[in-house]
PDB file of N, CA and C in Angstrom:
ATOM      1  N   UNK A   1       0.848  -1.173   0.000  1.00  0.00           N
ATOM      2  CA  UNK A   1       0.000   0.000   0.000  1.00  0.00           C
ATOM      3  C   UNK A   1       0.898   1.243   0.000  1.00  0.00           C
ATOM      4  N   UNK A   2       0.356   2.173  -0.764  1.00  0.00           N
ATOM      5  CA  UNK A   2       1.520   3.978  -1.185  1.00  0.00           C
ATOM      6  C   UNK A   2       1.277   3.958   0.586  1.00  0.00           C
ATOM      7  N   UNK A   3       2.491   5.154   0.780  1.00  0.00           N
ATOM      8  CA  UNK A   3       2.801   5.570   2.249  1.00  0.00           C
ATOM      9  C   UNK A   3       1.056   6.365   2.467  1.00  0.00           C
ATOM     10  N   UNK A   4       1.129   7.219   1.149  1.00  0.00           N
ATOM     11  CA  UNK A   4       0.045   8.374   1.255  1.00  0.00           C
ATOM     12  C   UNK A   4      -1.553   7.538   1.776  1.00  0.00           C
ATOM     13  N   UNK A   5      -1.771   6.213   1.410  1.00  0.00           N
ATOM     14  CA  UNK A   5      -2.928   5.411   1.354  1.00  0.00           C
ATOM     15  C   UNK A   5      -2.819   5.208   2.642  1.00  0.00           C
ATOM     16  N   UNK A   6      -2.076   4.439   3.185  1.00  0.00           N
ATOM     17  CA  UNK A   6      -1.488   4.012   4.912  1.00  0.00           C
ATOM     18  C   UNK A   6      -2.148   5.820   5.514  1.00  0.00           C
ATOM     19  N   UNK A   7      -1.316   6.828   5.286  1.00  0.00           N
ATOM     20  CA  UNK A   7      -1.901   7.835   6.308  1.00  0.00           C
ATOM     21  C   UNK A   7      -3.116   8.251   6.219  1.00  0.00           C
ATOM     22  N   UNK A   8      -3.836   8.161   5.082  1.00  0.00           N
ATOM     23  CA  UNK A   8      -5.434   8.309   4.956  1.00  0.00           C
ATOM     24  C   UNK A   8      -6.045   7.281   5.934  1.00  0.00           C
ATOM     25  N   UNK A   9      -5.695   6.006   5.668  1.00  0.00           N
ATOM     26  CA  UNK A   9      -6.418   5.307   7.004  1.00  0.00           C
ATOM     27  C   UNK A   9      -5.993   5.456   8.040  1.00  0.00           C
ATOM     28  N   UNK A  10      -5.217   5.843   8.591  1.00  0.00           N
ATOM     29  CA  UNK A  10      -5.121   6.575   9.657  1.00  0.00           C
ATOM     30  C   UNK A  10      -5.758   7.604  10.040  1.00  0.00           C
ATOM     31  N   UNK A  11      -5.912   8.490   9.281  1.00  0.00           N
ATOM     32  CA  UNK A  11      -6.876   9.708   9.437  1.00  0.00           C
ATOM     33  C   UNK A  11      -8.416   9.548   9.173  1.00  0.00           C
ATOM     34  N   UNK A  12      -8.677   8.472   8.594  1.00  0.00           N
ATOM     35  CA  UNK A  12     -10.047   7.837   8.525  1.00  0.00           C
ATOM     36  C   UNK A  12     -10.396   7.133   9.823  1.00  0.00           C
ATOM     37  N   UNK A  13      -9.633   6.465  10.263  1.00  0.00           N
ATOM     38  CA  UNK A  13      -9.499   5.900  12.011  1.00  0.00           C
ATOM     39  C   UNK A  13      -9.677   6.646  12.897  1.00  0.00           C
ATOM     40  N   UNK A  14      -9.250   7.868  12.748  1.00  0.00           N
ATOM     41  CA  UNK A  14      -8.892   8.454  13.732  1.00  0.00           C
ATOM     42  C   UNK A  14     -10.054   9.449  13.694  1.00  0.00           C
ATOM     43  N   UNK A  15     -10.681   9.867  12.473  1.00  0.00           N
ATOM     44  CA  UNK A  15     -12.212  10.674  12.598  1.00  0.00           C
ATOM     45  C   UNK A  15     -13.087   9.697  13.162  1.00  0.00           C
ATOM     46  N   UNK A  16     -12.733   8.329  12.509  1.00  0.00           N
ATOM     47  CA  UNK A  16     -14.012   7.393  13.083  1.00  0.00           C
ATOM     48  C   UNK A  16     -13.941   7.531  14.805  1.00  0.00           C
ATOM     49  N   UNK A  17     -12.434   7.408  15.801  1.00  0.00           N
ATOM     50  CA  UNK A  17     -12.487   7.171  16.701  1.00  0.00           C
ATOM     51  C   UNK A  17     -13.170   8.624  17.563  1.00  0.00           C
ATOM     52  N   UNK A  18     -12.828   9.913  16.694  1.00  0.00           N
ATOM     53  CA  UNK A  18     -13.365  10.901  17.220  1.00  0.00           C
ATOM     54  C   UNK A  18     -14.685  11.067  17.334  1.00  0.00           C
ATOM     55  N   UNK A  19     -15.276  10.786  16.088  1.00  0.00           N
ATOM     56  CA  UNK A  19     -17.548  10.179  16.028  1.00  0.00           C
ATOM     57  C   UNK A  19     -17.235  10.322  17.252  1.00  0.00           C
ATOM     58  N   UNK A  20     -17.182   8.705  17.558  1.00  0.00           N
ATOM     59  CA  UNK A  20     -17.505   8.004  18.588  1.00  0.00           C
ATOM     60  C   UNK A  20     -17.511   8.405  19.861  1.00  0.00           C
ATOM     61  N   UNK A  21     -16.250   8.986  20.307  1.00  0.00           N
ATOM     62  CA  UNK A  21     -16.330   9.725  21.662  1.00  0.00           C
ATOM     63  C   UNK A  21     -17.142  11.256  21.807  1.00  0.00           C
ATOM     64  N   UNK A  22     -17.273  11.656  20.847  1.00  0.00           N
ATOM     65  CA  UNK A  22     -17.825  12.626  21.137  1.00  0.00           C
ATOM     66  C   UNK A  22     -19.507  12.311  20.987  1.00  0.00           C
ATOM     67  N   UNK A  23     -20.219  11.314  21.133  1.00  0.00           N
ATOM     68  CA  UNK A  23     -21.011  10.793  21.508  1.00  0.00           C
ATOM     69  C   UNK A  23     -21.334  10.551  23.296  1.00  0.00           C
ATOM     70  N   UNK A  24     -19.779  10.597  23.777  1.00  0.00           N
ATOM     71  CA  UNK A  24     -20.158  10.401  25.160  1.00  0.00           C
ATOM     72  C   UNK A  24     -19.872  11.814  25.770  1.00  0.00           C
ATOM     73  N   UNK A  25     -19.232  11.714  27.414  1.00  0.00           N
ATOM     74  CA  UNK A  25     -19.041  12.641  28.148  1.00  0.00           C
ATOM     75  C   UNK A  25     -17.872  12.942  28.363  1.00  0.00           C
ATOM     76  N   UNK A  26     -16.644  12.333  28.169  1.00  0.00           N
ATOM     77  CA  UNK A  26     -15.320  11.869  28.684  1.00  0.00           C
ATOM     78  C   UNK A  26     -14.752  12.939  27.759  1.00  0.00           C
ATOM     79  N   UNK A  27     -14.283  14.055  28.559  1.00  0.00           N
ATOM     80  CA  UNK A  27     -13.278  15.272  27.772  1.00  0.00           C
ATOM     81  C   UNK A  27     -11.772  15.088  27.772  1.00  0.00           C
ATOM     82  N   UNK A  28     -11.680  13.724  28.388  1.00  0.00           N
ATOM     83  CA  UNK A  28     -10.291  13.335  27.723  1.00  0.00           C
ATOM     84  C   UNK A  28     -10.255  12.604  26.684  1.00  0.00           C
ATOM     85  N   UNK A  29     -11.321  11.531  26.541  1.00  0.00           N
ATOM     86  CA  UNK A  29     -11.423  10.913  25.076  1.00  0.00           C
ATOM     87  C   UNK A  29     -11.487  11.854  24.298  1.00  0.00           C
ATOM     88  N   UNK A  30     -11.918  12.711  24.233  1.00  0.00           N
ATOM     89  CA  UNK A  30     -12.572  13.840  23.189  1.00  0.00           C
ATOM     90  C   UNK A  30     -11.196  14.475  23.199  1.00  0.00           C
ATOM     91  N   UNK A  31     -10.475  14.439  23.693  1.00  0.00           N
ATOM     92  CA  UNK A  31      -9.003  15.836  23.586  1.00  0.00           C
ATOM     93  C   UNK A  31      -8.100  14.862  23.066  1.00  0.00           C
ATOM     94  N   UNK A  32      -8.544  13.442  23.656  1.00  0.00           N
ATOM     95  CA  UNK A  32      -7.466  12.557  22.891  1.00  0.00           C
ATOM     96  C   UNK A  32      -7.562  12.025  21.459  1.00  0.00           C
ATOM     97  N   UNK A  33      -8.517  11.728  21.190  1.00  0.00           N
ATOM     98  CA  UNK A  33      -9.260  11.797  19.738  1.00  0.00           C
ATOM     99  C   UNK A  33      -9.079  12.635  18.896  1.00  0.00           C
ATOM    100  N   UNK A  34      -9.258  14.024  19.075  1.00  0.00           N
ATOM    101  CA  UNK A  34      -8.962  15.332  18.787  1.00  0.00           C
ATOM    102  C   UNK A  34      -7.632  15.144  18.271  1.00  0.00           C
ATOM    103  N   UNK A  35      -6.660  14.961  19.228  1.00  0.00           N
ATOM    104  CA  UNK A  35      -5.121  15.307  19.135  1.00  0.00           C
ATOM    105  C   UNK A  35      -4.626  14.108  18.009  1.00  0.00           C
ATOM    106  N   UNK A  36      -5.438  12.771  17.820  1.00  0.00           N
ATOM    107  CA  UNK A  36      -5.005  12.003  17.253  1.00  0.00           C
ATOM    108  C   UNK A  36      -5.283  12.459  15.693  1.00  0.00           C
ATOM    109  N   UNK A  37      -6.744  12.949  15.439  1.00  0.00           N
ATOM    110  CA  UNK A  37      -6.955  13.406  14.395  1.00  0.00           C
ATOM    111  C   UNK A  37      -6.174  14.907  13.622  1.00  0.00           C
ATOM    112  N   UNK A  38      -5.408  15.002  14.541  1.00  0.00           N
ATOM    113  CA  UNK A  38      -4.725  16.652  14.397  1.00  0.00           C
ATOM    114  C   UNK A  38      -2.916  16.218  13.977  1.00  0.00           C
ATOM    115  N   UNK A  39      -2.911  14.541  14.475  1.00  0.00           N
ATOM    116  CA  UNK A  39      -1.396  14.080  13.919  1.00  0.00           C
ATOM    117  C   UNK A  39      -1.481  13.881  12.536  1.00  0.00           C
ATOM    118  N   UNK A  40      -2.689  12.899  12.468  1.00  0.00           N
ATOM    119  CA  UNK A  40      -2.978  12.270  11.260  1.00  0.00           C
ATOM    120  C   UNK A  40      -3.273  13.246  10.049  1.00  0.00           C
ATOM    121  N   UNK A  41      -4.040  14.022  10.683  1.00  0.00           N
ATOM    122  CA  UNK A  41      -3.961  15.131   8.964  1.00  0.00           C
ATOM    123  C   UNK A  41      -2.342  15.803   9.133  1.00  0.00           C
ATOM    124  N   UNK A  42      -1.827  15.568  10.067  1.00  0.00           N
ATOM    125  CA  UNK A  42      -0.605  16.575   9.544  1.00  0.00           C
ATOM    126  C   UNK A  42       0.348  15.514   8.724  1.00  0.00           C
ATOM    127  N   UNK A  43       0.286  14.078   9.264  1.00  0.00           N
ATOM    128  CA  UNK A  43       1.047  13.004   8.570  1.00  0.00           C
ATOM    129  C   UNK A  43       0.366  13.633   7.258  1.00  0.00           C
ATOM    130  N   UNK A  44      -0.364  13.744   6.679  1.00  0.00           N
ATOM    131  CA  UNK A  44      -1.274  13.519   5.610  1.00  0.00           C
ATOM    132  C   UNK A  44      -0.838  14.622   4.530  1.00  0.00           C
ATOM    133  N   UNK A  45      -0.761  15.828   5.112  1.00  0.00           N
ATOM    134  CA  UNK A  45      -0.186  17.007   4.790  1.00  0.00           C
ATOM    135  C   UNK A  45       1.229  16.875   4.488  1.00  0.00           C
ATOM    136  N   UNK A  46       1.782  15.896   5.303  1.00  0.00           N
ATOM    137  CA  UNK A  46       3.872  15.819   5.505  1.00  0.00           C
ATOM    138  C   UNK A  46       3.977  15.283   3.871  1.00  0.00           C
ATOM    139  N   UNK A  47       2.920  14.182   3.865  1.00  0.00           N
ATOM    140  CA  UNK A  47       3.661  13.474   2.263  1.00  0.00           C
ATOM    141  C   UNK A  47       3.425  13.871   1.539  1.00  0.00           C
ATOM    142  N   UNK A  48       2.381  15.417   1.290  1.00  0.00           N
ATOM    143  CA  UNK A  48       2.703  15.982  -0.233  1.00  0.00           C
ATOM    144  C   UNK A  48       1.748  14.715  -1.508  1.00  0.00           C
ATOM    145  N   UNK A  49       1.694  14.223  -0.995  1.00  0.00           N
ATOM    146  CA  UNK A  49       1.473  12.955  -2.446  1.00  0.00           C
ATOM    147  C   UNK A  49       0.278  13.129  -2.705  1.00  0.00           C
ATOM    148  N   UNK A  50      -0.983  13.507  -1.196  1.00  0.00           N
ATOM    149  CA  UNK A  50      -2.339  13.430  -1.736  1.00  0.00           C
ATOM    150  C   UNK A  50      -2.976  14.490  -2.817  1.00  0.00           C
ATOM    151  N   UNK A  51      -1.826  15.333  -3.309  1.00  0.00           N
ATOM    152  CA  UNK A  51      -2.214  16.354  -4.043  1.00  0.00           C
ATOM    153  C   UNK A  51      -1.739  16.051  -6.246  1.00  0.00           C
ATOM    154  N   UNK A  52      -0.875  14.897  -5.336  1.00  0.00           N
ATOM    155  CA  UNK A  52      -0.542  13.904  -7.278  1.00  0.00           C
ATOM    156  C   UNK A  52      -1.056  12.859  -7.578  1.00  0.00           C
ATOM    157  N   UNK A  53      -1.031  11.937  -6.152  1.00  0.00           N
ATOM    158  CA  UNK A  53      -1.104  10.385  -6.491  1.00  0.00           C
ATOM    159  C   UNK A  53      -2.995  10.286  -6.420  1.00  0.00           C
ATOM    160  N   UNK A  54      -3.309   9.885  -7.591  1.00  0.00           N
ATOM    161  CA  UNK A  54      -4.554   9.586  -8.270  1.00  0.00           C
ATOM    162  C   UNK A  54      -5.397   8.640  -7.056  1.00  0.00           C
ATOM    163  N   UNK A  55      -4.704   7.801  -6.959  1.00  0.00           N
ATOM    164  CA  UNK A  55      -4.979   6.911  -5.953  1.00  0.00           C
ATOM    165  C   UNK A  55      -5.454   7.620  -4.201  1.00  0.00           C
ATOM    166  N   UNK A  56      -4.626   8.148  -3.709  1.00  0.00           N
ATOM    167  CA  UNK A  56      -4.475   9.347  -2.946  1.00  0.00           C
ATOM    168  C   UNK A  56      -5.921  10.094  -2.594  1.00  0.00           C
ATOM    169  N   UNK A  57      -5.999  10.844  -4.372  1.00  0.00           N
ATOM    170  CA  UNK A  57      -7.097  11.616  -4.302  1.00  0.00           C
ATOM    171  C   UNK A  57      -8.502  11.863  -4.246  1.00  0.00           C
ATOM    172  N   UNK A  58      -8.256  10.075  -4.708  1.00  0.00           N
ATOM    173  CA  UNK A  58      -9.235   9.272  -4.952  1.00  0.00           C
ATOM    174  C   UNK A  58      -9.992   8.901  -3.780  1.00  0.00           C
ATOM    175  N   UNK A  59      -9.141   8.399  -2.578  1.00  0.00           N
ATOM    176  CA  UNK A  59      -9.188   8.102  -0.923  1.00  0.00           C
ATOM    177  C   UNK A  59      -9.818   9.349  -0.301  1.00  0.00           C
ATOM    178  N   UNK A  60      -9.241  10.651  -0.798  1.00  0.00           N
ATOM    179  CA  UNK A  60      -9.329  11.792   0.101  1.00  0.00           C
ATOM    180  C   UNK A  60     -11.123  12.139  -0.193  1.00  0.00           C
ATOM    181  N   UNK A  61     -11.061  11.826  -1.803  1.00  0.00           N
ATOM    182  CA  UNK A  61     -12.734  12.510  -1.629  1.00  0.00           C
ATOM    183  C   UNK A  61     -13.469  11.709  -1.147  1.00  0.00           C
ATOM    184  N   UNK A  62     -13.440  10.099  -1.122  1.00  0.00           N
ATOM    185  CA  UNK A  62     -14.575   9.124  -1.034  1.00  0.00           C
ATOM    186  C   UNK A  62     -14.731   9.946   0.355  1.00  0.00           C
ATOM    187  N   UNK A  63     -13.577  10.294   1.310  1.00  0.00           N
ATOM    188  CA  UNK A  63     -13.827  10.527   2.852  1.00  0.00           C
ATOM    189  C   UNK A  63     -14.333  11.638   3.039  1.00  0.00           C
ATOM    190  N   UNK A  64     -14.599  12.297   1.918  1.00  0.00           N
ATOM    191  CA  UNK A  64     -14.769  14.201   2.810  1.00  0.00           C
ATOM    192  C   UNK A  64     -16.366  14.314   3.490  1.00  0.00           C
ATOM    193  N   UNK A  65     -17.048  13.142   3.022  1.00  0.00           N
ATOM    194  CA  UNK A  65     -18.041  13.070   3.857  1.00  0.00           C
ATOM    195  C   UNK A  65     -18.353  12.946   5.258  1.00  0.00           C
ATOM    196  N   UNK A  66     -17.354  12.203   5.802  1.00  0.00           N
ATOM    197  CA  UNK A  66     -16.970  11.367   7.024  1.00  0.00           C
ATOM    198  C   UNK A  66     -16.524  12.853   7.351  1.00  0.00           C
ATOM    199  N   UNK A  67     -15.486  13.658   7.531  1.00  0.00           N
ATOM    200  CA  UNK A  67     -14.529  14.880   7.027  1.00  0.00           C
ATOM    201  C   UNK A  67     -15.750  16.197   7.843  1.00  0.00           C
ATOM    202  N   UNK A  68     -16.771  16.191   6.704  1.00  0.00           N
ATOM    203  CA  UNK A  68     -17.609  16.927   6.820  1.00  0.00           C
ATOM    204  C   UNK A  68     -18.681  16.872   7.905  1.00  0.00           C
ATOM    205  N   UNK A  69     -19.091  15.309   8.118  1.00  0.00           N
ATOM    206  CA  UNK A  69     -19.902  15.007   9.409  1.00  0.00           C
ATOM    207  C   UNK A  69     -19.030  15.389  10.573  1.00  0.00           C
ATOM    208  N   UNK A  70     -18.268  14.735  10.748  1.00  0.00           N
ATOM    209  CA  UNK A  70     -17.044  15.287  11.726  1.00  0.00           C
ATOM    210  C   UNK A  70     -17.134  16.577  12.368  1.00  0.00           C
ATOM    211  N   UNK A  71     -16.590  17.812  11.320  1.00  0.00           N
ATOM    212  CA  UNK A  71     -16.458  19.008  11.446  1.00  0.00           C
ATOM    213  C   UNK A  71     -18.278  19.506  12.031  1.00  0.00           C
ATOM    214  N   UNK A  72     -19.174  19.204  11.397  1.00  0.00           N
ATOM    215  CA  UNK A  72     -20.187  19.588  11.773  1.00  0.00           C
ATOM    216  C   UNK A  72     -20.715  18.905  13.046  1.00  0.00           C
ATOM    217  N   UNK A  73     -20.659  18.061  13.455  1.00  0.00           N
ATOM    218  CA  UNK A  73     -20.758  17.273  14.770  1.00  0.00           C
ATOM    219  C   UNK A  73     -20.181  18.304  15.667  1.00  0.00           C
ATOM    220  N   UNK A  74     -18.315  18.322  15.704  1.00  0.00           N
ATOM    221  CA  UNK A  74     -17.578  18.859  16.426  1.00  0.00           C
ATOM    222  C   UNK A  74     -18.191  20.925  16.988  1.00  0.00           C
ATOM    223  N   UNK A  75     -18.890  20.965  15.878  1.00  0.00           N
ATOM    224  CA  UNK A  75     -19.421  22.347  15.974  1.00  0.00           C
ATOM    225  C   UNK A  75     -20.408  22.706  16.727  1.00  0.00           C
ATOM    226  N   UNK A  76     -21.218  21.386  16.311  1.00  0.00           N
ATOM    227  CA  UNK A  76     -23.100  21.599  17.070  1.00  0.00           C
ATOM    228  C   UNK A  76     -22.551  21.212  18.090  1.00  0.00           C
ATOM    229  N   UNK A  77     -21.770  20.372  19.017  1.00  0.00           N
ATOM    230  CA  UNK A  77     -21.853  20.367  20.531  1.00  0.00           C
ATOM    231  C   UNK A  77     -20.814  20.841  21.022  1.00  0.00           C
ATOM    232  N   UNK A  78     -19.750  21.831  20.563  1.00  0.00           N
ATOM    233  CA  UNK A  78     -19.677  22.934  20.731  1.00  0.00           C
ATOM    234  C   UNK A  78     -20.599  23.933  21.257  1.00  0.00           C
ATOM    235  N   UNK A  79     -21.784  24.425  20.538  1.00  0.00           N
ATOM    236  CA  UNK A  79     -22.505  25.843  20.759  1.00  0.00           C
ATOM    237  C   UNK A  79     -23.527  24.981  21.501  1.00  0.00           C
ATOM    238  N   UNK A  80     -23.465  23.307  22.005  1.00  0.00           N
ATOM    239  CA  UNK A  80     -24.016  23.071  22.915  1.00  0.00           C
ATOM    240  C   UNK A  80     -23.807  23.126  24.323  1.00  0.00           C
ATOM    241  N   UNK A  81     -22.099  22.921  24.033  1.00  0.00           N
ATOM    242  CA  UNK A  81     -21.510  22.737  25.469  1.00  0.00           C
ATOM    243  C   UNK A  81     -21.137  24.762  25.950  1.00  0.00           C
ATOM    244  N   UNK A  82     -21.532  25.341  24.796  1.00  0.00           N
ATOM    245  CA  UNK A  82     -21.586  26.989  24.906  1.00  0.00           C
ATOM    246  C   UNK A  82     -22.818  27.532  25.822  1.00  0.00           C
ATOM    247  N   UNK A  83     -23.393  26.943  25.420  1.00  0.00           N
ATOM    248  CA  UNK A  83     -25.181  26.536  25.646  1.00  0.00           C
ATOM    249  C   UNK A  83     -25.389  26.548  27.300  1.00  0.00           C
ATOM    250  N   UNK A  84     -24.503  25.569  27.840  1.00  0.00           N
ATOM    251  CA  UNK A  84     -24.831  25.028  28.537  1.00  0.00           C
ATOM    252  C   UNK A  84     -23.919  25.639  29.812  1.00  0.00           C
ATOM    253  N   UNK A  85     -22.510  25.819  29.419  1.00  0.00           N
ATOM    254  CA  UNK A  85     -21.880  26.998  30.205  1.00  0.00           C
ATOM    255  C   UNK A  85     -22.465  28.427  30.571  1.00  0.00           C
ATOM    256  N   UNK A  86     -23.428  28.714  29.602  1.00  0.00           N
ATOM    257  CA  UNK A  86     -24.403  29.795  29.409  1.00  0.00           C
ATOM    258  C   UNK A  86     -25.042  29.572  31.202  1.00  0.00           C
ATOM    259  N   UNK A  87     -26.188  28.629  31.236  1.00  0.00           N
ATOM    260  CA  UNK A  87     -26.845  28.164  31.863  1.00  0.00           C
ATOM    261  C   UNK A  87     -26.423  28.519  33.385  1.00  0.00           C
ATOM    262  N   UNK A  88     -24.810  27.487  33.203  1.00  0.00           N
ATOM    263  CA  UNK A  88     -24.405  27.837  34.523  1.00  0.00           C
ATOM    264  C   UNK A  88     -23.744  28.980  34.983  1.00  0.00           C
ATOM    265  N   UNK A  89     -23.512  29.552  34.335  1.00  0.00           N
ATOM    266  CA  UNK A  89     -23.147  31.115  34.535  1.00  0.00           C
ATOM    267  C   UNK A  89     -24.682  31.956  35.126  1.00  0.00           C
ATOM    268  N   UNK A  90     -25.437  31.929  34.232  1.00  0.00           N
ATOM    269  CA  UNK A  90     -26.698  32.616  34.418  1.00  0.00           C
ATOM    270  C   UNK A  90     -27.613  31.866  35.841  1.00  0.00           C
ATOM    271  N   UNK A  91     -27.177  30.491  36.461  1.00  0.00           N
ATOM    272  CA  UNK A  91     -27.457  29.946  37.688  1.00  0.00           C
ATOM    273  C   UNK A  91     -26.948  29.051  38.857  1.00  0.00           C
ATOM    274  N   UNK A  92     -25.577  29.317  38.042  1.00  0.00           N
ATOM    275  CA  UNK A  92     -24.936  28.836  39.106  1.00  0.00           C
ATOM    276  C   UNK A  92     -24.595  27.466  39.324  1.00  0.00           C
ATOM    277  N   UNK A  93     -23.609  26.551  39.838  1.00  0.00           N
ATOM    278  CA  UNK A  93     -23.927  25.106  39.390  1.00  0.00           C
ATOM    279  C   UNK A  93     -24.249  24.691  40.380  1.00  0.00           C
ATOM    280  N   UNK A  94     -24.753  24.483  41.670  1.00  0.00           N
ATOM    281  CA  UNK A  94     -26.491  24.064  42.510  1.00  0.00           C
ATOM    282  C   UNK A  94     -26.942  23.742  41.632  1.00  0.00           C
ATOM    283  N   UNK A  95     -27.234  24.773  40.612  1.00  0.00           N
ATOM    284  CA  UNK A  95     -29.219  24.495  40.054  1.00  0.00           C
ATOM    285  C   UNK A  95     -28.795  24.160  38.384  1.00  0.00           C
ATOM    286  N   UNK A  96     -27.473  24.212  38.012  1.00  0.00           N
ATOM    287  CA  UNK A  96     -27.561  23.574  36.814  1.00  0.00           C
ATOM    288  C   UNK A  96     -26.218  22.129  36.773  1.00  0.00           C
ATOM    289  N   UNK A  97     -26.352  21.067  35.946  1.00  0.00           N
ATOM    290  CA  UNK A  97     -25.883  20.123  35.897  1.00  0.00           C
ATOM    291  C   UNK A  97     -24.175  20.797  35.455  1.00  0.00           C
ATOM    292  N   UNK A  98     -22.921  19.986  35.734  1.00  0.00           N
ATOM    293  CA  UNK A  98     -21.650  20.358  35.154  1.00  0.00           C
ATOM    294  C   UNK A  98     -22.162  19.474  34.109  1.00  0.00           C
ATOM    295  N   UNK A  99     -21.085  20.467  33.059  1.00  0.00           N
ATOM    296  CA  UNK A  99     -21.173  20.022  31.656  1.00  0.00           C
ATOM    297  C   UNK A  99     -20.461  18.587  31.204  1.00  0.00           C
ATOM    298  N   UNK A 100     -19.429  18.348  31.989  1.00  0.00           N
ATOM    299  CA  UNK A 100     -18.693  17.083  32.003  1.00  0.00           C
ATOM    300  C   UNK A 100     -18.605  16.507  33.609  1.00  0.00           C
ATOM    301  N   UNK A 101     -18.881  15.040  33.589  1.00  0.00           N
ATOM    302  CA  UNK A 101     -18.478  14.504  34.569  1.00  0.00           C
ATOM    303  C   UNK A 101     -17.106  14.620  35.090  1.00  0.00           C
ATOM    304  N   UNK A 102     -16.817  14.446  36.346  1.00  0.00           N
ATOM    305  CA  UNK A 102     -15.373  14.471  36.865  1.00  0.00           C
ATOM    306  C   UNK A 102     -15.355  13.394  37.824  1.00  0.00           C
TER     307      UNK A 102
END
């Protein structure tokens, strides 16, 4: 398999592993997920290739969907967890839930 194919699945892994946690509560899965997906596009970026090798480019679009859910996921519970800091600011945390377990 090209080097460039190897780091796409990696970076396909590594959005998949991000979905997933950010489904739960755990803001270290989520920072660790994060950070994994933040190696992997830079591997991805290092080899230069996904911008010649056909093959490559081919990988990069089937994923921009995955890419795109991702980014939009990562956003909406964002201006949820904004949302919700809102809350406890405006009452205090007595009367509103913390946003992450500890």
């Amino acid at each position: 398999m090209p080097l460039g194919l190897a780091a796409l699945d990696d970076l396909f892994d590594a959005f998949e592993d991000l979905r997933e946690v950010l489904d739960g509560y755990d803001a270290l899965a989520i920072e660790t997920a994060s950070n994994r997906v933040s190696h992997a596009a830079a591997a991805v970026r290092a080899i230069g290739a996904w911008r010649s090798d056909p093959a490559v480019v081919e990988r990069l679009s089937a994923m921009l969907p995955l890419l795109e859910s991702a980014r939009v996921r990562v956003n909406l519970l964002s201006d949820h967890v904004g949302q919700r800091l809102s809350i406890l600011a405006a009452h205090g945390a007595q009367r509103a839930p913390l946003t992450y377990g500890r």
